[in-house]
N, C-alpha and C. Protein backbone atom coordinates (compact mmCIF):
# COMPACT_ATOMS: atom_id res chain seq x y z
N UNK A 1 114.74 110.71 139.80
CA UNK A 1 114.64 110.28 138.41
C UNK A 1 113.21 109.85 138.13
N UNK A 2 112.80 110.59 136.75
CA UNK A 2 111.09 109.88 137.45
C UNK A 2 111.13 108.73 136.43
N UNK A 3 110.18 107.84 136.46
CA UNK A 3 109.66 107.17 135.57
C UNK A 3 109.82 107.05 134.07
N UNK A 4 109.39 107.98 133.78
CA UNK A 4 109.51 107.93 131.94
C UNK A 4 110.95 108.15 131.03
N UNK A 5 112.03 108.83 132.12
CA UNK A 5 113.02 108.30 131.81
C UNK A 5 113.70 107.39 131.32
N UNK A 6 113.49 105.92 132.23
CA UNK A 6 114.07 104.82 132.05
C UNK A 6 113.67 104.24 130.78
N UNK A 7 111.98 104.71 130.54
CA UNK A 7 111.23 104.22 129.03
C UNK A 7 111.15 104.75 128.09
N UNK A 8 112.38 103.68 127.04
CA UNK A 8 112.90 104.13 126.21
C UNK A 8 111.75 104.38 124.96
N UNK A 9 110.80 103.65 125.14
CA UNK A 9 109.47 103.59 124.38
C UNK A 9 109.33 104.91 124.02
N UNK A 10 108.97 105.48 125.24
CA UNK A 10 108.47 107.13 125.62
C UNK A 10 109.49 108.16 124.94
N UNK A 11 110.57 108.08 125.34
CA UNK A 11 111.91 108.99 124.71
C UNK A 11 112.60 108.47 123.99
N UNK A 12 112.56 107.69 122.91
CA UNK A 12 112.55 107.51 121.72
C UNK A 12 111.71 108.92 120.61
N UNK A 13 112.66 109.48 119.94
CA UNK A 13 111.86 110.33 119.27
C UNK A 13 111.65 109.68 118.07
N UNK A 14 110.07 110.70 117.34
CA UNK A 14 109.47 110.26 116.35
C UNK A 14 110.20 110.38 114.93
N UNK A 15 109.83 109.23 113.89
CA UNK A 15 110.39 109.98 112.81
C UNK A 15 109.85 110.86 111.87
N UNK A 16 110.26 111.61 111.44
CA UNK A 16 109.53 112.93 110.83
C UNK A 16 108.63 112.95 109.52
N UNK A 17 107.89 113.44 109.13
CA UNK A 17 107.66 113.16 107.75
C UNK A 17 108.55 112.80 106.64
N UNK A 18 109.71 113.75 106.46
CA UNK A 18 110.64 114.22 106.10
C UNK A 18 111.52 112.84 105.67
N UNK A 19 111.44 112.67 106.97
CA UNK A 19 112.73 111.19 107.01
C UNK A 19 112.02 110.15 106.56
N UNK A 20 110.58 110.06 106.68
CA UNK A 20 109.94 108.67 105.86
C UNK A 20 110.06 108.91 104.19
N UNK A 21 109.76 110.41 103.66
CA UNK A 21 109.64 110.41 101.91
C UNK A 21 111.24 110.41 101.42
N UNK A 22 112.49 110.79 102.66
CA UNK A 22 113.94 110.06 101.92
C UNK A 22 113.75 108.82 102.20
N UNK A 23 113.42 108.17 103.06
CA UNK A 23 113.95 107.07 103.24
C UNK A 23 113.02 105.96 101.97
N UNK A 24 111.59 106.31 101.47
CA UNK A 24 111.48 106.10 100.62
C UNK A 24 111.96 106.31 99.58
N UNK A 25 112.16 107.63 98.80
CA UNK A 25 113.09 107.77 97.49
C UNK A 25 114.39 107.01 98.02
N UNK A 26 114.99 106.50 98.73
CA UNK A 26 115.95 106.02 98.98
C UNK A 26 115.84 104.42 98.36
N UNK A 27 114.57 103.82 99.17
CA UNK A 27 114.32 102.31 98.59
C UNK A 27 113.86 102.44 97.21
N UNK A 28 113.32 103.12 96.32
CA UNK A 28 113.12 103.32 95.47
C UNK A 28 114.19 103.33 94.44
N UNK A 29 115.24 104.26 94.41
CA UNK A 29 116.46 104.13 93.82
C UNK A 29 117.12 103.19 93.81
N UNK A 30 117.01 102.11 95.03
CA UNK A 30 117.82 100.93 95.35
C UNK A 30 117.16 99.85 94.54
N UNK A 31 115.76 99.80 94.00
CA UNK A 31 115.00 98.92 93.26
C UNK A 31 115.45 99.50 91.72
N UNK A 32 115.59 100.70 91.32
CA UNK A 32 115.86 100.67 89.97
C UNK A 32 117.66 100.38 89.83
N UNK A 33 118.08 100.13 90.67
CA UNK A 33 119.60 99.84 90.70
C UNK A 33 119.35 98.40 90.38
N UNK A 34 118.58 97.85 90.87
CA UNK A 34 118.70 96.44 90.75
C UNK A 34 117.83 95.36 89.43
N UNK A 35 117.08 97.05 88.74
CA UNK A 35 117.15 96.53 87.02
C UNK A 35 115.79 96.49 87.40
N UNK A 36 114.55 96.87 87.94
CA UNK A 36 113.62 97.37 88.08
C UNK A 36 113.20 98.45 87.52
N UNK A 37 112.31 98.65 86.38
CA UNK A 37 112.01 100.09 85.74
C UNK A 37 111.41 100.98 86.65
N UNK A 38 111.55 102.29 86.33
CA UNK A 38 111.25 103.68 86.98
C UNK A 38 109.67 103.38 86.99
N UNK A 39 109.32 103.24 85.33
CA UNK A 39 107.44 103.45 85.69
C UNK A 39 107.20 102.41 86.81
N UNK A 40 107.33 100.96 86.70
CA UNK A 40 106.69 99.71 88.04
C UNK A 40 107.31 100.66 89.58
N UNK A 41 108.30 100.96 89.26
CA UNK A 41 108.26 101.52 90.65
C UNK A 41 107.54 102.61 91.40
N UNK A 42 108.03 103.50 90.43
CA UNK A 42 106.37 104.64 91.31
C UNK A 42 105.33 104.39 91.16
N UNK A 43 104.62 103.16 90.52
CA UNK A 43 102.85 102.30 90.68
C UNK A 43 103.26 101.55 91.80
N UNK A 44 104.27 101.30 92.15
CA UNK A 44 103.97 100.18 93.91
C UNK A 44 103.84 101.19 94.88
N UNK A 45 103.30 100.22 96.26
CA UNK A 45 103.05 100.64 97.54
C UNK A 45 104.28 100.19 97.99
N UNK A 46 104.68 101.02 99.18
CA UNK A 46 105.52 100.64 99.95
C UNK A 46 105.87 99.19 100.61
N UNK A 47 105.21 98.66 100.93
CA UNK A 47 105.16 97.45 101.49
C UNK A 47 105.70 96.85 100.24
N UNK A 48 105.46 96.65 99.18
CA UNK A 48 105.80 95.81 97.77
C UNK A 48 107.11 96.16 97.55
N UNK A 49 107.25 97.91 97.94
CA UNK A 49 109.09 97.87 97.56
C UNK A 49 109.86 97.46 98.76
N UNK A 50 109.45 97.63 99.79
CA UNK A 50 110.22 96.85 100.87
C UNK A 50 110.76 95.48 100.97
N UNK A 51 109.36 94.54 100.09
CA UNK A 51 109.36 93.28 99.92
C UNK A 51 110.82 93.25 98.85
N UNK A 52 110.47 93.56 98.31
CA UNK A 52 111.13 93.44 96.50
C UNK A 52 112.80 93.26 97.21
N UNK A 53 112.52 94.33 98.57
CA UNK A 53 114.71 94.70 98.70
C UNK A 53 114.76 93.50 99.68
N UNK A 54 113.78 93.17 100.47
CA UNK A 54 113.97 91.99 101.13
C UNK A 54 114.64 91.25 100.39
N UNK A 55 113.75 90.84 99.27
CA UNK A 55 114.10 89.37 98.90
C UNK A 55 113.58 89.72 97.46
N UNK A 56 115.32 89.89 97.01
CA UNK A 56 115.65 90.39 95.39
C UNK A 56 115.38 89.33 94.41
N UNK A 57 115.39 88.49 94.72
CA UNK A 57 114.80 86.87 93.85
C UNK A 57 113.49 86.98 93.74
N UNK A 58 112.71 87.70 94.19
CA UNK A 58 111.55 87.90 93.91
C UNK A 58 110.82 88.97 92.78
N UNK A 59 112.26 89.73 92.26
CA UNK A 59 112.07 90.57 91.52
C UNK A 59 111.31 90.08 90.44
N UNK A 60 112.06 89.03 89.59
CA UNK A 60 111.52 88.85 88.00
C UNK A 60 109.56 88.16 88.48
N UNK A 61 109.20 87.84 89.74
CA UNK A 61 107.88 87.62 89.70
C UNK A 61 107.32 88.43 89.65
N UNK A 62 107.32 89.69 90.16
CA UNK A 62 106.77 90.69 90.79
C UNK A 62 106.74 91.60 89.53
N UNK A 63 107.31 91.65 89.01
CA UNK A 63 107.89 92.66 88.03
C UNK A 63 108.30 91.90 86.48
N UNK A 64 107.39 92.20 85.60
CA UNK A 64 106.86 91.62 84.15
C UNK A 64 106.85 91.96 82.89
C-alpha cells in the first residue's frame, strides 16, 4: 500500500470549474429567495454572498 493512499489530502478530488459557477448560481438564487434584488446580487463578490447566507440578519445592512 504506498503512502499517498492513506492521504486523504492527496485523493481527495478537485472541484471543477463547473461545480464552483452552480454552486454559485445556486447561492445566488438562495439570496433573491430571501427578498434580496436580482441587480445587488450580481454587483456582489462571492465572499459578500456567502456572508449574506451565513448570517441572514445581516441582509437589511448590506443591502439598501
Amino acid at each position: 500500500m504506498s503512502r499517498n493512499a492513506r492521504n486523504n489530502d492527496t485523493t481527495r478530488p478537485r472541484k471543477s470549474g463547473a461545480a464552483k459557477n452552480r454552486r454559485l448560481l445556486e447561492h445566488r438564487r438562495r439570496l433573491v429567495a430571501l427578498g434580496v434584488p436580482q441587480e445587488k446580487v450580481m454587483q456582489m463578490d462571492h465572499a459578500r454572498i456567502r456572508l449574506l447566507l451565513a448570517k441572514p440578519a445581516l441582509i437589511p445592512e448590506y443591502v439598501k
